[in-house]
Protein backbone atom coordinates (compact mmCIF):
# COMPACT_ATOMS: atom_id res chain seq x y z
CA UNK A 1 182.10 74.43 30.45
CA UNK A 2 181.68 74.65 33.79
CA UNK A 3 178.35 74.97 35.88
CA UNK A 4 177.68 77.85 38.26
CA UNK A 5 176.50 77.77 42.29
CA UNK A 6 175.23 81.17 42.42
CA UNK A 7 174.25 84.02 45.56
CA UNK A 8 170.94 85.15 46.06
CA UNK A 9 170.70 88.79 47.26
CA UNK A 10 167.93 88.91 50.22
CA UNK A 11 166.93 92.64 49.80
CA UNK A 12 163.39 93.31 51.61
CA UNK A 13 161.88 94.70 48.50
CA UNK A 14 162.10 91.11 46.87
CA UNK A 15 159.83 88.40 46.26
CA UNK A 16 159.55 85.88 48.62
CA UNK A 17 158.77 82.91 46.17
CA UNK A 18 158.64 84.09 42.77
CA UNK A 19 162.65 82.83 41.80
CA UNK A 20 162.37 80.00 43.67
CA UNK A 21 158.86 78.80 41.64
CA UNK A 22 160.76 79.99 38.25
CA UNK A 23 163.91 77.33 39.43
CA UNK A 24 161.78 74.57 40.79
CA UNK A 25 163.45 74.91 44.20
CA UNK A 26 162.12 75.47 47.82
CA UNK A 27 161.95 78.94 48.65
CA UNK A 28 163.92 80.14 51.35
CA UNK A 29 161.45 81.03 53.70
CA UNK A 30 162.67 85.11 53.24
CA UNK A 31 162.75 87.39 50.63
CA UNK A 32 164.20 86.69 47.44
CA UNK A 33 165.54 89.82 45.35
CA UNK A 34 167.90 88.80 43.09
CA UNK A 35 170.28 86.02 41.78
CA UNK A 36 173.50 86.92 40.46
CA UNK A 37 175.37 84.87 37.75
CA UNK A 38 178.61 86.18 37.09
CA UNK A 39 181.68 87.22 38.21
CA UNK A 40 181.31 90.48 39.86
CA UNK A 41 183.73 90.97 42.62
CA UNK A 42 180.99 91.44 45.33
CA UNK A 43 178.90 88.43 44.79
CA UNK A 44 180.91 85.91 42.26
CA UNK A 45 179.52 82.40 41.29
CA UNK A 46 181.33 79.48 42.26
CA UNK A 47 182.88 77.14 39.74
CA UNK A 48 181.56 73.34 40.14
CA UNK A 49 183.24 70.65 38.14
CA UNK A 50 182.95 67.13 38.42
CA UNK A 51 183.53 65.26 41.40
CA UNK A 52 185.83 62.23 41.76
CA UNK A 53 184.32 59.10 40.68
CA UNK A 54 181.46 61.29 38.64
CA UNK A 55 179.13 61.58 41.87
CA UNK A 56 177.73 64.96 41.18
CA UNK A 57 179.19 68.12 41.17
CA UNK A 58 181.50 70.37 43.77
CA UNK A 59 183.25 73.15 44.13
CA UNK A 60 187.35 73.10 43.73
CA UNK A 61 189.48 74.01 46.53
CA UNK A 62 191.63 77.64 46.20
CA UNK A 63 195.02 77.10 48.14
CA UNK A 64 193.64 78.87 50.77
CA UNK A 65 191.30 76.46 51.70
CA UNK A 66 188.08 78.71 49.87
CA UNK A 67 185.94 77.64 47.07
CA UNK A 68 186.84 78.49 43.52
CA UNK A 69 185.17 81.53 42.28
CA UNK A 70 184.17 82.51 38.75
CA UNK A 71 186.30 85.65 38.99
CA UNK A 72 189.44 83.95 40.29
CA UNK A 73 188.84 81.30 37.74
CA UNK A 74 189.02 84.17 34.90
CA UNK A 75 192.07 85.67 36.82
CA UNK A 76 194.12 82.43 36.04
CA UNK A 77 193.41 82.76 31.99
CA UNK A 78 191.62 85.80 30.54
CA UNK A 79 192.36 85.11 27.03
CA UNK A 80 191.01 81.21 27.58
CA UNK A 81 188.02 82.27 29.61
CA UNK A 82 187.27 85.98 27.94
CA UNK A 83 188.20 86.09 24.18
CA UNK A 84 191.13 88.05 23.06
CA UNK A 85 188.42 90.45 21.80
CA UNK A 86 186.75 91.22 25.50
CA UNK A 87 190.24 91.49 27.50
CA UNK A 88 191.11 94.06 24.55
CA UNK A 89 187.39 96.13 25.13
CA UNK A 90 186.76 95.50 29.05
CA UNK A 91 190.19 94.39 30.72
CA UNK A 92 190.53 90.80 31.86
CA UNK A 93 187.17 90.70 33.75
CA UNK A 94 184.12 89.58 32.79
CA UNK A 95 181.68 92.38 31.56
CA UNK A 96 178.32 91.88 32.38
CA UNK A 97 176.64 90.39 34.77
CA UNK A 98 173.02 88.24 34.70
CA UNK A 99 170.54 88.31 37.44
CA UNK A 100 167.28 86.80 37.96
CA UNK A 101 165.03 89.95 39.56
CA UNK A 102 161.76 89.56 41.70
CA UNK A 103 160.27 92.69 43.10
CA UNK A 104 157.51 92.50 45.52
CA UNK A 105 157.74 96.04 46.03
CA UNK A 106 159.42 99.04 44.57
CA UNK A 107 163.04 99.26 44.17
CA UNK A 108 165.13 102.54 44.91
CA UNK A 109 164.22 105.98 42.06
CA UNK A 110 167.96 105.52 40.49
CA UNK A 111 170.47 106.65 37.55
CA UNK A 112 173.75 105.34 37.16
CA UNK A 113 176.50 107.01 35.09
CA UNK A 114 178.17 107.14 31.82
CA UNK A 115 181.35 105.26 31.52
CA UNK A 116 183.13 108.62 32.17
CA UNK A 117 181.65 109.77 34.81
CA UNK A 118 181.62 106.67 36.06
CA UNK A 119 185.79 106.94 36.08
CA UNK A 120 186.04 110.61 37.16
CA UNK A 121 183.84 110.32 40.10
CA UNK A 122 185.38 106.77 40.88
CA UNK A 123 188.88 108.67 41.02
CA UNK A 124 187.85 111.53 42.64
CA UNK A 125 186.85 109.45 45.76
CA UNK A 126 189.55 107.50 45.85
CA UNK A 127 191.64 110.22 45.96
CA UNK A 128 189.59 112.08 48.53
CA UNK A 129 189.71 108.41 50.53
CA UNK A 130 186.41 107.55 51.37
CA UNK A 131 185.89 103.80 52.47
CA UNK A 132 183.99 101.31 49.85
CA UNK A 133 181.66 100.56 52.02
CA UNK A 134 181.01 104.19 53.77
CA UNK A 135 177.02 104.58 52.54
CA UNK A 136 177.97 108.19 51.51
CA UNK A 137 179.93 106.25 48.98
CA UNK A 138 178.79 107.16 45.08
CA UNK A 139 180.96 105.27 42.78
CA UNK A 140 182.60 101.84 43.49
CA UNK A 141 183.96 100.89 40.57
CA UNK A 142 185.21 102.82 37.35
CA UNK A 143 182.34 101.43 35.47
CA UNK A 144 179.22 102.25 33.83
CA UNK A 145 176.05 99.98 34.24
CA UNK A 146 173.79 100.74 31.13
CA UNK A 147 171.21 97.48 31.97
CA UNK A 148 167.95 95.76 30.40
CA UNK A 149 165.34 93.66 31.59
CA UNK A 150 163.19 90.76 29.76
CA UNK A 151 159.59 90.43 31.38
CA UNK A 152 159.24 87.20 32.80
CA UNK A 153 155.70 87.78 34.24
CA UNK A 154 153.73 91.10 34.28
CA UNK A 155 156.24 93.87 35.10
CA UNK A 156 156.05 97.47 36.14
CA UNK A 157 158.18 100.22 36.16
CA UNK A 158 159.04 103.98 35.71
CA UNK A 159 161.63 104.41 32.84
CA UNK A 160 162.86 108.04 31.85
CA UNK A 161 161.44 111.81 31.77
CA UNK A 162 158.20 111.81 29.79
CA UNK A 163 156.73 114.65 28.02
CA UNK A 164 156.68 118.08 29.96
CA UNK A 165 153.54 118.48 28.59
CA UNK A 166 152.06 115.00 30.02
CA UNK A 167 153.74 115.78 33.66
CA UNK A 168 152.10 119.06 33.51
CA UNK A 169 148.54 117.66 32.29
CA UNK A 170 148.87 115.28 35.33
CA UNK A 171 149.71 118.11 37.96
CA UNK A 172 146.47 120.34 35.87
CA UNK A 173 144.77 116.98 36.43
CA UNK A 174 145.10 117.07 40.49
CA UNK A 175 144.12 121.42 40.41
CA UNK A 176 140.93 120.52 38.79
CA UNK A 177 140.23 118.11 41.40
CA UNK A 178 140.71 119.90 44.46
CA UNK A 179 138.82 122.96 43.24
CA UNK A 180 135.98 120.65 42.10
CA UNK A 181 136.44 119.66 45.89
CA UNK A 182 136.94 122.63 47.09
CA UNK A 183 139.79 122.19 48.53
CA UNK A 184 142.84 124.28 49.04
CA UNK A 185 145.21 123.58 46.47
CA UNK A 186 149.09 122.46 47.78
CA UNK A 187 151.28 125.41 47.07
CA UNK A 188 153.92 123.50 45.39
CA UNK A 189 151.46 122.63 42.28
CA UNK A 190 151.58 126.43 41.16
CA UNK A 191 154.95 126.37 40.68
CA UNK A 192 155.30 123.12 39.36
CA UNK A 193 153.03 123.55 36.39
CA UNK A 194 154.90 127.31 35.93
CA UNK A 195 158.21 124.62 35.78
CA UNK A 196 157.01 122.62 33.54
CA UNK A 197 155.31 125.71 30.99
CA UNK A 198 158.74 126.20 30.25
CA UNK A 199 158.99 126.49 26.41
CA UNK A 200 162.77 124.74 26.89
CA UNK A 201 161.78 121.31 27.27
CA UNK A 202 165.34 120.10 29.08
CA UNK A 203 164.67 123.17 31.48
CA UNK A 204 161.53 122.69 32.59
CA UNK A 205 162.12 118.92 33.23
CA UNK A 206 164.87 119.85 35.31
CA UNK A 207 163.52 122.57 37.18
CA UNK A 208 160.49 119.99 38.36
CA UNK A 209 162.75 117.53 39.19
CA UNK A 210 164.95 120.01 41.35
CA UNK A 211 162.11 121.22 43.16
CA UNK A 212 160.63 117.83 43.94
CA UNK A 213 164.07 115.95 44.51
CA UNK A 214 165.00 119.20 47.60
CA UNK A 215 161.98 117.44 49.51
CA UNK A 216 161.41 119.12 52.79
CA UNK A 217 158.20 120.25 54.27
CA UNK A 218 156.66 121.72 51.08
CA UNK A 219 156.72 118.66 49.30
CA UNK A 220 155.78 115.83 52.01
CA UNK A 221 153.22 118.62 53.02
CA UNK A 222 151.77 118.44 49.33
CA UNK A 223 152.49 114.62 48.89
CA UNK A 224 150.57 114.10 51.65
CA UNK A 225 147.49 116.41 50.31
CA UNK A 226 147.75 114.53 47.68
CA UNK A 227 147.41 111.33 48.25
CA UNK A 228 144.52 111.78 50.89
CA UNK A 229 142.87 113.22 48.20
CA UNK A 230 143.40 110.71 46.15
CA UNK A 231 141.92 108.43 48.67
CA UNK A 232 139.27 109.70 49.50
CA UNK A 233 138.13 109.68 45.99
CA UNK A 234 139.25 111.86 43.75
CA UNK A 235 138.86 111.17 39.84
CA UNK A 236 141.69 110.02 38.27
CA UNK A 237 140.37 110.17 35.33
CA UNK A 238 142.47 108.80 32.18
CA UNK A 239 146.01 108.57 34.89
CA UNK A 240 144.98 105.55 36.76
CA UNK A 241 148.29 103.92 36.49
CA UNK A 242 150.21 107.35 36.99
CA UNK A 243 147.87 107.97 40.28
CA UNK A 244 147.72 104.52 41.75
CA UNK A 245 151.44 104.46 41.65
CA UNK A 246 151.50 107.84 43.71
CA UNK A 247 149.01 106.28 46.51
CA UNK A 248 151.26 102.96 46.16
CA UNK A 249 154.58 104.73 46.52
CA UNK A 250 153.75 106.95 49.89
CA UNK A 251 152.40 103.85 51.17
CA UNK A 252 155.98 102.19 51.46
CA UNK A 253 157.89 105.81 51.51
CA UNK A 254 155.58 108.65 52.43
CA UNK A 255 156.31 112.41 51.76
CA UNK A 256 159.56 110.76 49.63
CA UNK A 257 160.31 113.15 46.46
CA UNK A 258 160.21 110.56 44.56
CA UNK A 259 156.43 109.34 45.21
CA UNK A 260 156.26 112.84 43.29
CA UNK A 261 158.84 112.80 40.67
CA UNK A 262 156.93 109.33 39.26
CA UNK A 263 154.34 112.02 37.90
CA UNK A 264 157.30 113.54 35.82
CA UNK A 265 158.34 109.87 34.17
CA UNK A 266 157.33 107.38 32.08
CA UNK A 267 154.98 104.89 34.01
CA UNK A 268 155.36 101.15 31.95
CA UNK A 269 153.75 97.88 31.95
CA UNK A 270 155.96 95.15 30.09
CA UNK A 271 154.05 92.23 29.29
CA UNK A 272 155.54 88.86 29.36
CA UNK A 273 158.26 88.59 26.74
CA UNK A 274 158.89 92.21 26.57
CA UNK A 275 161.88 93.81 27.24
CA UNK A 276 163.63 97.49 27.89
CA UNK A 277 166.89 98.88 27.94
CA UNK A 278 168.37 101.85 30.40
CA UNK A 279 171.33 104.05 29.00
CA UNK A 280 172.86 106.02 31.43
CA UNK A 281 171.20 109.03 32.42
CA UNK A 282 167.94 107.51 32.43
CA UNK A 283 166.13 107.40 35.83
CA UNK A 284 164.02 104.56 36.53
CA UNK A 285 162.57 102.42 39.28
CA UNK A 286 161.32 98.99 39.15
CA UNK A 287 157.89 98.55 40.95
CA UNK A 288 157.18 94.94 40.40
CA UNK A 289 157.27 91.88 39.13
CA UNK A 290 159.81 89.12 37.88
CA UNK A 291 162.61 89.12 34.95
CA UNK A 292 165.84 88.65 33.51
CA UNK A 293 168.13 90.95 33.93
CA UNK A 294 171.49 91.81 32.35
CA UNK A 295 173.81 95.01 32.98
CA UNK A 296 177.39 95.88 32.35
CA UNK A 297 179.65 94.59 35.24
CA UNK A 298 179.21 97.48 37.83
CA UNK A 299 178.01 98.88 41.23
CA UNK A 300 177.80 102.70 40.21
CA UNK A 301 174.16 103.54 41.48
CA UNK A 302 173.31 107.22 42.20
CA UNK A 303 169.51 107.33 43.89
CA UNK A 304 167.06 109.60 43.88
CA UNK A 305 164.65 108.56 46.52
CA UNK A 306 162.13 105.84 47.38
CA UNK A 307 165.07 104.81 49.57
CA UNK A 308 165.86 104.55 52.59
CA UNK A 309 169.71 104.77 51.42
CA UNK A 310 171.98 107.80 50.85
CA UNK A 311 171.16 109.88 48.21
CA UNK A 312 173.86 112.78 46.89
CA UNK A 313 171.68 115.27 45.35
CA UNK A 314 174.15 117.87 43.46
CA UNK A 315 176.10 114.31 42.22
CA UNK A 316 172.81 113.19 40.95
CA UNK A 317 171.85 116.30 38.82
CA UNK A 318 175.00 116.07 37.34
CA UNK A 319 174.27 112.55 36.56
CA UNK A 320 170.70 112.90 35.02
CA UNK A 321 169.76 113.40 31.46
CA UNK A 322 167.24 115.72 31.55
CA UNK A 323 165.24 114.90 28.13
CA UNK A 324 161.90 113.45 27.41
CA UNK A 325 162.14 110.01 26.30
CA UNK A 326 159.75 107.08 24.37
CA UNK A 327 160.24 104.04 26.61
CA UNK A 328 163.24 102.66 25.35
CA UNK A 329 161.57 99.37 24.25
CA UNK A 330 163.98 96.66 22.92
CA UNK A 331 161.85 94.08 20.65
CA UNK A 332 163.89 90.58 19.30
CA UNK A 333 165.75 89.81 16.63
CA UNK A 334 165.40 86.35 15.19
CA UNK A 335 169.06 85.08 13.31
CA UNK A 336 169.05 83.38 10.34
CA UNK A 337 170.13 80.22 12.69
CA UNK A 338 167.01 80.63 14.24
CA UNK A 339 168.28 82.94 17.35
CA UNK A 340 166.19 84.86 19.28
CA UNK A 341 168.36 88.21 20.44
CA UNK A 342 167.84 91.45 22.47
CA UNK A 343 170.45 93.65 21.35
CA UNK A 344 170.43 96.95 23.30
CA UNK A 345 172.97 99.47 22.36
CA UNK A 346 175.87 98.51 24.65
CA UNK A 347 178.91 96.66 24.02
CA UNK A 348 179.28 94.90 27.01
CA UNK A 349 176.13 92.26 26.37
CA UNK A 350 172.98 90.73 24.46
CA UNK A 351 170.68 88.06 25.19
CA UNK A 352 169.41 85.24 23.73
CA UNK A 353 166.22 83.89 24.35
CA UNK A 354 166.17 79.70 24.08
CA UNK A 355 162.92 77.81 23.55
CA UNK A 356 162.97 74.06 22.16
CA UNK A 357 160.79 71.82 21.93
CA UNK A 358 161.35 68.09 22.76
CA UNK A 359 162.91 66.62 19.81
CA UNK A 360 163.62 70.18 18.14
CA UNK A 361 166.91 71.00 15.96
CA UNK A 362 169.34 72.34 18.73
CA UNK A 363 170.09 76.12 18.29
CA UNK A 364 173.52 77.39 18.04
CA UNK A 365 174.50 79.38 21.00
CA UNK A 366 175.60 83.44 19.86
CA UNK A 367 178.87 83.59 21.59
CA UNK A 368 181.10 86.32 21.24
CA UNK A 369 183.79 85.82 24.17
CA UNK A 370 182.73 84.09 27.38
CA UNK A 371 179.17 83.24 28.30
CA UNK A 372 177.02 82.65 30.75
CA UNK A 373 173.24 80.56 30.40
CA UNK A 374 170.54 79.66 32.86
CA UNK A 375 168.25 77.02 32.48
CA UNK A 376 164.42 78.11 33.82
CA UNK A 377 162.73 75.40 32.19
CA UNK A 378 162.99 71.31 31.11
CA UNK A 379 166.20 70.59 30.48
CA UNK A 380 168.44 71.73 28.07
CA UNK A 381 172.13 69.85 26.86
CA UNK A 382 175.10 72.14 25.67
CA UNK A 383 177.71 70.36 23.54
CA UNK A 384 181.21 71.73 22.20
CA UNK A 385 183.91 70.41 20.11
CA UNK A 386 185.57 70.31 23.58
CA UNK A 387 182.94 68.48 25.61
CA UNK A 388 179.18 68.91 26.43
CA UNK A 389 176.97 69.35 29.82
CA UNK A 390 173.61 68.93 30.87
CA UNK A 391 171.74 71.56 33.09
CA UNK A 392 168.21 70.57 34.68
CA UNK A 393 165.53 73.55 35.22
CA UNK A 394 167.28 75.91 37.82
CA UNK A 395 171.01 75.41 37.36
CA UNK A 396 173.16 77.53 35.23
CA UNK A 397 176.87 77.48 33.41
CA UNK A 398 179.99 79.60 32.52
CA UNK A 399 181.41 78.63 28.88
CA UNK A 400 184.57 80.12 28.37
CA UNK A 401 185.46 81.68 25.00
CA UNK A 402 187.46 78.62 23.95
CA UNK A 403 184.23 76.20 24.51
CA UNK A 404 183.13 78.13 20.95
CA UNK A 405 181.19 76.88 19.09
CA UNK A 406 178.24 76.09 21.77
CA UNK A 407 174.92 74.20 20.29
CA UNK A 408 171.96 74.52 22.43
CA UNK A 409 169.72 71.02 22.65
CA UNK A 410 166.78 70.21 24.66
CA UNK A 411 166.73 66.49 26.31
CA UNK A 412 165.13 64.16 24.67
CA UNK A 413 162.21 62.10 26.94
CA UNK A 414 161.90 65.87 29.11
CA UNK A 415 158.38 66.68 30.11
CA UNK A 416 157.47 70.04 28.30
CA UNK A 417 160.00 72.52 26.31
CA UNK A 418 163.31 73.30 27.55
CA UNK A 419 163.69 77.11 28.11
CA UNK A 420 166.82 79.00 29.01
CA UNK A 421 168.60 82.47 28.92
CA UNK A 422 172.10 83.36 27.67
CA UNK A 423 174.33 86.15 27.94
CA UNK A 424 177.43 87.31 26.26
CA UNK A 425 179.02 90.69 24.76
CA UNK A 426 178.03 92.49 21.66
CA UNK A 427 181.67 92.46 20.15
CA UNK A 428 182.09 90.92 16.89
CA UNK A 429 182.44 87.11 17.13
């Protein structure tokens, strides 16, 4: 077992304290997006193992003189590290990936791919040459990244198409209100409400979401209407939520499509312990708040506004499901060993959910392959029949697939319950 030094992504959309109060560490003094425990190729933990003489912990040398990362440390032995199982699914690389996720402000409107889309469009620009890093790039990796997150605090979001019929109640919603105001209605309402009349439910969704997503000066002209209309005190009536979202979105990206396309999607509010999944196709934004997240190991991100960022329209209708869906809500299993599980309906991961008690009966760790666990509160001590380790609140470990079987304790004499997260594929153990 081996514990984890880990990057923190500094995206300006991201909380400036909220991980750092959830680790019980300092903040940084900027913003604080996300933490990444894995070993995807961008931004890999580091391996720490003991250090000589058993003063604390450090990071092994590579023979070039770098510090060992959890990638390279798979490299050496996938079939110790992964499981015979995962190298035979996902190739010898680790796949998933766990972040810690604080929004302070809205994230980019996004979709990624399925799995083959994700390869055809990863070939098809490799072929064609573009660089990795050109920002016109779509696909870097020949990977899908279906995803969930676990509400750690209040969370918002927009997850999937809903109804056409609630989109187009919305848009009736705004007519009424600038007639009752007398005021000239934005031409691009018309023909949005004659989109979304459509009897085919699939076309109407996607004729809304083509006119919207074309922007230009019809819809930043109407966005704008809008919203000052919206401001200066127009009902909203039972779409509070759905509204304020509009007013909150052209705040940070005005006349963007997508401050418009949030009327055509589901608008969410997890609570606390809640949790949803995102299949591929589905196009979602976080808005705020903080959580745990867990995806398949992948970059593949196609955006559809709300971004300052390149955004491939004709690649991202051809990436979209267009189909109304309930909010894809994943609620906890509990094992007969007394496991709490989210099990979306991927391969590549679960989570498990680990709260003891001081003195409680330590839980058995679901392992299927390798795994990965962070510790967010008291302290919590893993043992193995090949060795044990103790993480305090904020630090986090890689077990390998050979460390099976795992049991989760909490330390005796801690102040409060120990509380951590774990993450590790769906495969049959």
């Amino acid at each position: 077992m081996y514990e984890l030094e880990n990057v923190l992504r500094p995206y300006a959309w991201g909380s400036p304290t909220a991980i750092a109060e959830l680790l019980g560490r300092p903040a940084s003094g900027g913003p604080e997006a996300e933490l990444w425990i894995g070993a995807h190729p961008d931004s890999p933990s580091v391996v720490l193992t003991p250090a000589a003489g058993g003063a604390g912990r450090h990071a092994p040398e590579t023979q070039d003189g770098g510090r060992l990362a959890l990638d390279a440390l798979i490299a050496e032995n996938p079939e110790h590290c992964l499981g015979g199982a995962s190298v035979a699914a996902f190739g010898p690389r680790l796949p998933f990936l766990l972040k810690v996720l604080a929004a302070d402000a809205p994230l980019s409107l996004q979709v990624h791919p399925t799995l083959a889309q994700a390869r055809e469009g990863f070939a098809r620009e490799e072929a064609a040459g573009v660089d990795p890093a050109a920002p016109e790039r779509n696909y870097k990796d020949a990977f899908h990244k279906p995803e969930m997150i676990l509400a750690l605090t209040p969370f918002e979001a927009l997850c999937g198409f809903r109804p056409a019929t609630e989109s187009r109640a919305l848009f009736l919603h705004l007519a009424a209100c600038f007639e009752l105001a007398g005021l000239e209605l934005p031409p691009l309402v018309p023909l949005l409400l004659e989109d979304l009349a459509q009897p085919d439910e699939p076309a109407a969704l996607r004729s809304a979401f083509e006119r919207l997503i074309a922007g230009g000066e019809d819809v930043s002209h109407a966005t704008a209407m809008i919203v000052a209309a919206l401001v200066s005190g127009a009902s909203m009536g039972t779409h509070v939520a759905e509204l304020t979202t509009v007013v909150n979105l052209n705040h940070d990206y005005p006349g963007d499509p997508g401050v418009l396309i949030s009327l055509l999607l589901n608008r969410i509010s997890l609570a606390p312990g809640e949790a949803v999944y995102l299949p591929a196709g589905n196009v979602h934004a976080y808005l705020h708040g903080l959580g745990i997240e867990v995806m398949a190991s992948s970059d593949n991100v196609l955006r559809g506004g709300l971004t300052p960022k390149f955004v491939d329209v004709p690649e991202l209708l051809q990436t979209v499901a267009f189909e109304a869906v309930a909010v894809p809500m994943l609620p906890a299993e509990t094992t007969m060993l007394g496991q709490e599980l989210f099990r979306p309906p991927f391969r590549e991961f679960q989570l498990q959910r680990i709260e003891l008690a001081p003195g409680a009966e330590p839980v058995p760790l679901a392992q299927s392959g390798a795994a990965v666990v962070i510790v967010t509160g008291g302290s919590v001590r893993l043992d193995s029949p090949k060795g044990e380790l103790r993480l305090e609140r904020g630090a986090s470990a890689f077990l390998p697939a050979a460390e099976a079987p795992v049991n989760v304790h909490a330390v005796s004499g801690a102040a409060g319950p120990a509380l951590a997260f774990a993450v590790t594929t769906a495969l049959e153990a």
